[in-house]
Protein backbone atom coordinates (compact mmCIF):
# COMPACT_ATOMS: atom_id res chain seq x y z
CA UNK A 1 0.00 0.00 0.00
CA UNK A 2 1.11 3.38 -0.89
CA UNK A 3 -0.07 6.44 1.49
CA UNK A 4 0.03 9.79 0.30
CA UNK A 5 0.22 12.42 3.38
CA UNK A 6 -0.90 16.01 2.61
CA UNK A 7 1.33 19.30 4.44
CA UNK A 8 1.26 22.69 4.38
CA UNK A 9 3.97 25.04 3.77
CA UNK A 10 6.01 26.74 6.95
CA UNK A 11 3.73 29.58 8.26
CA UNK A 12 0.39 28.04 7.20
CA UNK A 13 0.60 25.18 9.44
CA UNK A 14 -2.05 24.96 12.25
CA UNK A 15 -3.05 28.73 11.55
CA UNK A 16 -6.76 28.28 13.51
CA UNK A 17 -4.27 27.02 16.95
CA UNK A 18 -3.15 30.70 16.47
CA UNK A 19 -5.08 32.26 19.26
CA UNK A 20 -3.36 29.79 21.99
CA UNK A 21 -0.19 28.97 20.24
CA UNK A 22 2.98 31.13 18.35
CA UNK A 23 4.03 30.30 15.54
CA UNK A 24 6.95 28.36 16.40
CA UNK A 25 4.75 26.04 18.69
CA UNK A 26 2.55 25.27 15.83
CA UNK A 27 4.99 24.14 14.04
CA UNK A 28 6.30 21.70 16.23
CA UNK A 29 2.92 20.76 16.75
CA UNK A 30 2.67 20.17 13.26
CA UNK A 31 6.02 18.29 12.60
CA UNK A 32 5.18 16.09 15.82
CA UNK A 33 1.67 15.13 14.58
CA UNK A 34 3.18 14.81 11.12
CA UNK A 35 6.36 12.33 12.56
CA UNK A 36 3.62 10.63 14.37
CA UNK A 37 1.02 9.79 11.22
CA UNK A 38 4.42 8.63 9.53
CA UNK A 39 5.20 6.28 11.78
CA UNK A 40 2.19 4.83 12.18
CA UNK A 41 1.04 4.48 8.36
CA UNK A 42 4.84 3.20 7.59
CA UNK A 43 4.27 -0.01 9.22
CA UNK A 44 1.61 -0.99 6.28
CA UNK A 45 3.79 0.66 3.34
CA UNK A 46 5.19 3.61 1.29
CA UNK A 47 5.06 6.58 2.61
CA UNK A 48 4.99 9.89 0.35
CA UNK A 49 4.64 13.58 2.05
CA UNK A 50 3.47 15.82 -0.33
CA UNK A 51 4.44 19.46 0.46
CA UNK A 52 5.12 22.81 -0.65
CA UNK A 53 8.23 23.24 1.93
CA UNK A 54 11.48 21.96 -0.02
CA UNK A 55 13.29 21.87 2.97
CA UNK A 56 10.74 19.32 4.93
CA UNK A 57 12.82 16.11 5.77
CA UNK A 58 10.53 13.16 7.86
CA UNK A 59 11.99 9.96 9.14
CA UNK A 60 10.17 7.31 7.36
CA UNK A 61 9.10 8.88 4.21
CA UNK A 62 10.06 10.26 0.83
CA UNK A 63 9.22 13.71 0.46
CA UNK A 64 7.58 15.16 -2.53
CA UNK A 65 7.16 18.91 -3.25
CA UNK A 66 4.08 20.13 -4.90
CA UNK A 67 2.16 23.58 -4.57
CA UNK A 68 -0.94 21.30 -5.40
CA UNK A 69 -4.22 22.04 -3.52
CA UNK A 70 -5.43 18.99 -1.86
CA UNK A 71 -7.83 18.75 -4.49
CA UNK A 72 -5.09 18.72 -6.85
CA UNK A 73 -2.79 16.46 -5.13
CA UNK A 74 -0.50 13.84 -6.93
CA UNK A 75 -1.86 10.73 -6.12
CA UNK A 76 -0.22 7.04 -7.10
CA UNK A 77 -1.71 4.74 -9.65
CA UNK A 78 -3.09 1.57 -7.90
CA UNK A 79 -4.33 0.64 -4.34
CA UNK A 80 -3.76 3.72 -2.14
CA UNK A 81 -4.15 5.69 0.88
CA UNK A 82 -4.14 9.14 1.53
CA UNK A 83 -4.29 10.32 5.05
CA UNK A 84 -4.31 13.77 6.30
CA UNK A 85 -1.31 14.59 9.30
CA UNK A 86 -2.99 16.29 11.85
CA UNK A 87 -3.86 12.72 13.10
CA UNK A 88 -2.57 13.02 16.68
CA UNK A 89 -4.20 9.80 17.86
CA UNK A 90 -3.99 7.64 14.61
CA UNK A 91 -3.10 3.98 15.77
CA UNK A 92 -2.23 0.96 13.89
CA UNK A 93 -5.54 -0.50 14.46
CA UNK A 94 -7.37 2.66 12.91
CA UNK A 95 -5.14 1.84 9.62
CA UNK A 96 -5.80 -1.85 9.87
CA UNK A 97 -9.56 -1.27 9.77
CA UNK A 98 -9.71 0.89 6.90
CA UNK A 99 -7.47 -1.41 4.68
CA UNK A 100 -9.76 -4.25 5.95
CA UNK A 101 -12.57 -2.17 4.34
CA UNK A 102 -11.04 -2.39 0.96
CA UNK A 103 -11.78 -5.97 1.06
CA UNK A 104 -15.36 -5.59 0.46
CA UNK A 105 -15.88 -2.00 -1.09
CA UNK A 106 -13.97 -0.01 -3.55
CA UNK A 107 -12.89 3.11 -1.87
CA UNK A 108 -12.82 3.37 2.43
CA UNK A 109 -13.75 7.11 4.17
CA UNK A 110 -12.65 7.97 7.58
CA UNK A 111 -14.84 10.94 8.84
CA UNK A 112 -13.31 13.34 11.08
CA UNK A 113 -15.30 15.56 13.36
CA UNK A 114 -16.40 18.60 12.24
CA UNK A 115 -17.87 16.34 8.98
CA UNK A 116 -14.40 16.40 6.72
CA UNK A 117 -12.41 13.52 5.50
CA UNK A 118 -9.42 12.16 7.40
CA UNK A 119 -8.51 9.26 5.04
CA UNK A 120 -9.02 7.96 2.30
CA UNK A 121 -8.29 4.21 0.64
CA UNK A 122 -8.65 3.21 -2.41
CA UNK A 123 -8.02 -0.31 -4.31
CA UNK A 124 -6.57 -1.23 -7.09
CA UNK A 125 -8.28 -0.50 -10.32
CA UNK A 126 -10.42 1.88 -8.67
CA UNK A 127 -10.36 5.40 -10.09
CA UNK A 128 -11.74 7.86 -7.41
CA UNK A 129 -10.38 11.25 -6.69
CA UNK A 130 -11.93 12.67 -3.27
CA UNK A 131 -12.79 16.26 -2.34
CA UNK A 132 -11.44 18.08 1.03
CA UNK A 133 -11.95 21.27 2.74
CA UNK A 134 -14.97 22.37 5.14
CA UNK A 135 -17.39 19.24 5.11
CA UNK A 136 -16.01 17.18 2.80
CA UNK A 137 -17.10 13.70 3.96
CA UNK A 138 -21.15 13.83 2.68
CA UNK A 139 -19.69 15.48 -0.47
CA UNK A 140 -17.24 12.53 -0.72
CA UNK A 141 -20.04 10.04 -0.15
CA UNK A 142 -22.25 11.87 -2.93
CA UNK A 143 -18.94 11.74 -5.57
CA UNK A 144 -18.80 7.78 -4.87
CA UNK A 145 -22.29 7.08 -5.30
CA UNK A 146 -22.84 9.54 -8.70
CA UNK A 147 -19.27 7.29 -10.26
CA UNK A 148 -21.42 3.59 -8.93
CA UNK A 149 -18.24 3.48 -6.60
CA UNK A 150 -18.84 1.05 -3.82
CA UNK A 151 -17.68 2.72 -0.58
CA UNK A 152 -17.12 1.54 3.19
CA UNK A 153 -17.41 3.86 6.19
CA UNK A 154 -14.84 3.47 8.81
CA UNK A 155 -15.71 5.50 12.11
CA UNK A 156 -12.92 5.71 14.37
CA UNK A 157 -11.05 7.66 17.00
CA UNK A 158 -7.98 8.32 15.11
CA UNK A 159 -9.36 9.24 12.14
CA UNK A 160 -11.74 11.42 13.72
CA UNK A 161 -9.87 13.05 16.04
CA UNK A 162 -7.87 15.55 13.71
CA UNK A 163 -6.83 18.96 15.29
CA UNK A 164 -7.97 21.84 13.57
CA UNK A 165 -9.19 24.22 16.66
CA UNK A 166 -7.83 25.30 19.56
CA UNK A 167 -11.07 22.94 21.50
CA UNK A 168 -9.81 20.36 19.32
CA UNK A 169 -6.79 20.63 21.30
CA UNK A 170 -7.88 18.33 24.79
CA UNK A 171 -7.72 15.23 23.05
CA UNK A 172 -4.48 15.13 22.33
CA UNK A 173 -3.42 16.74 25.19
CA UNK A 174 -5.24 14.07 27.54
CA UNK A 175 -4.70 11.14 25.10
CA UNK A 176 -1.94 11.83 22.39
CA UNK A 177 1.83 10.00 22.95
CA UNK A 178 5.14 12.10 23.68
CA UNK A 179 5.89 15.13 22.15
CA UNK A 180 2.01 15.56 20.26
CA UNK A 181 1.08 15.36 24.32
CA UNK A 182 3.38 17.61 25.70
CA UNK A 183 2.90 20.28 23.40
CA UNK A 184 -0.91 20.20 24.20
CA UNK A 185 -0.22 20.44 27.45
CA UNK A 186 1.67 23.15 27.64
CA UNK A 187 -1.54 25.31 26.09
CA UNK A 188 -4.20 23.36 27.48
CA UNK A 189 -4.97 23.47 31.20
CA UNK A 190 -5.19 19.80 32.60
């Protein structure tokens, strides 16, 4: 499986944490999420960051630059996965059910919370390009359905627990690993 892992250039990462983090914080916010999705996703395959920043460099994975939007992303031929990074409580298990979805359906969509998309799988064969920004997930279902693709739901913490506001914030803080945790802490009181 290849993965395909969407992030933004230095200075528009994490802009909405703004009101309760510098900039310098949300960037190692970012980079720690970002190391963290990485690691996770790297234990089922390829890893590819796609990026605007030229001088990103993540442990694990092969860094592509693009000024694509996320609509417009570069996206492999074949059985894929693209997964945004603000993931901070992605687990192996969250992975393992969405590929176990592509047994049975076409494309797999992880819902997030506020109604976007999270990740996205899609077998071999299958041509399906998804949609992101504001509520993307209904709009993703709609797209599947209008191209006869069949698609599988998969509902689950670490998809749905992206970080986007500064509320958003508590669950990583209270149940993110290492460095995603300690930078919540240090901006969230608990």
């Amino acid at each position: 499986m290849r993965f395909v892992v969407p992030f933004a250039d230095r200075g528009d990462r994490k802009t909405r944490l703004s009101s309760c983090m510098d900039e310098e914080t949300r960037e190692r916010f970012a980079l720690a999420m970002l190391r963290h999705v990485v690691r996770v996703l790297s234990k089922f395959g390829e890893v590819e960051v796609v990026t605007p920043d030229s001088r990103l460099s993540v442990p694990g994975a092969k860094v592509r630059r693009s000024d694509a939007s996320l609509d417009e992303l570069p996206l492999p031929d074949g059985e894929f996965g693209l997964v945004m990074s603000d993931l901070p409580l992605l687990s192996e298990e969250d992975v393992e059910r969405a590929l176990e979805g592509l047994k049975d359906a076409d494309v797999v969509l992880c819902p997030s919370r506020r109604g976007g998309t999270s990740g996205v799988f899609v077998r071999k064969g299958v041509r399906f390009r998804p949609t992101f920004g504001g509520v993307s997930f209904p709009r993703n279902l709609r797209r599947a359905e209008e191209q006869g693709v069949e698609v599988a739901v998969v509902k689950s913490l670490g998809f749905f627990a992206d970080v986007d506001e500064p509320e958003d914030l508590l669950d990583a803080a209270l149940l993110g690993r290492k460095e995603v945790a300690r930078i919540a802490r240090s901006v969230v009181d608990v």
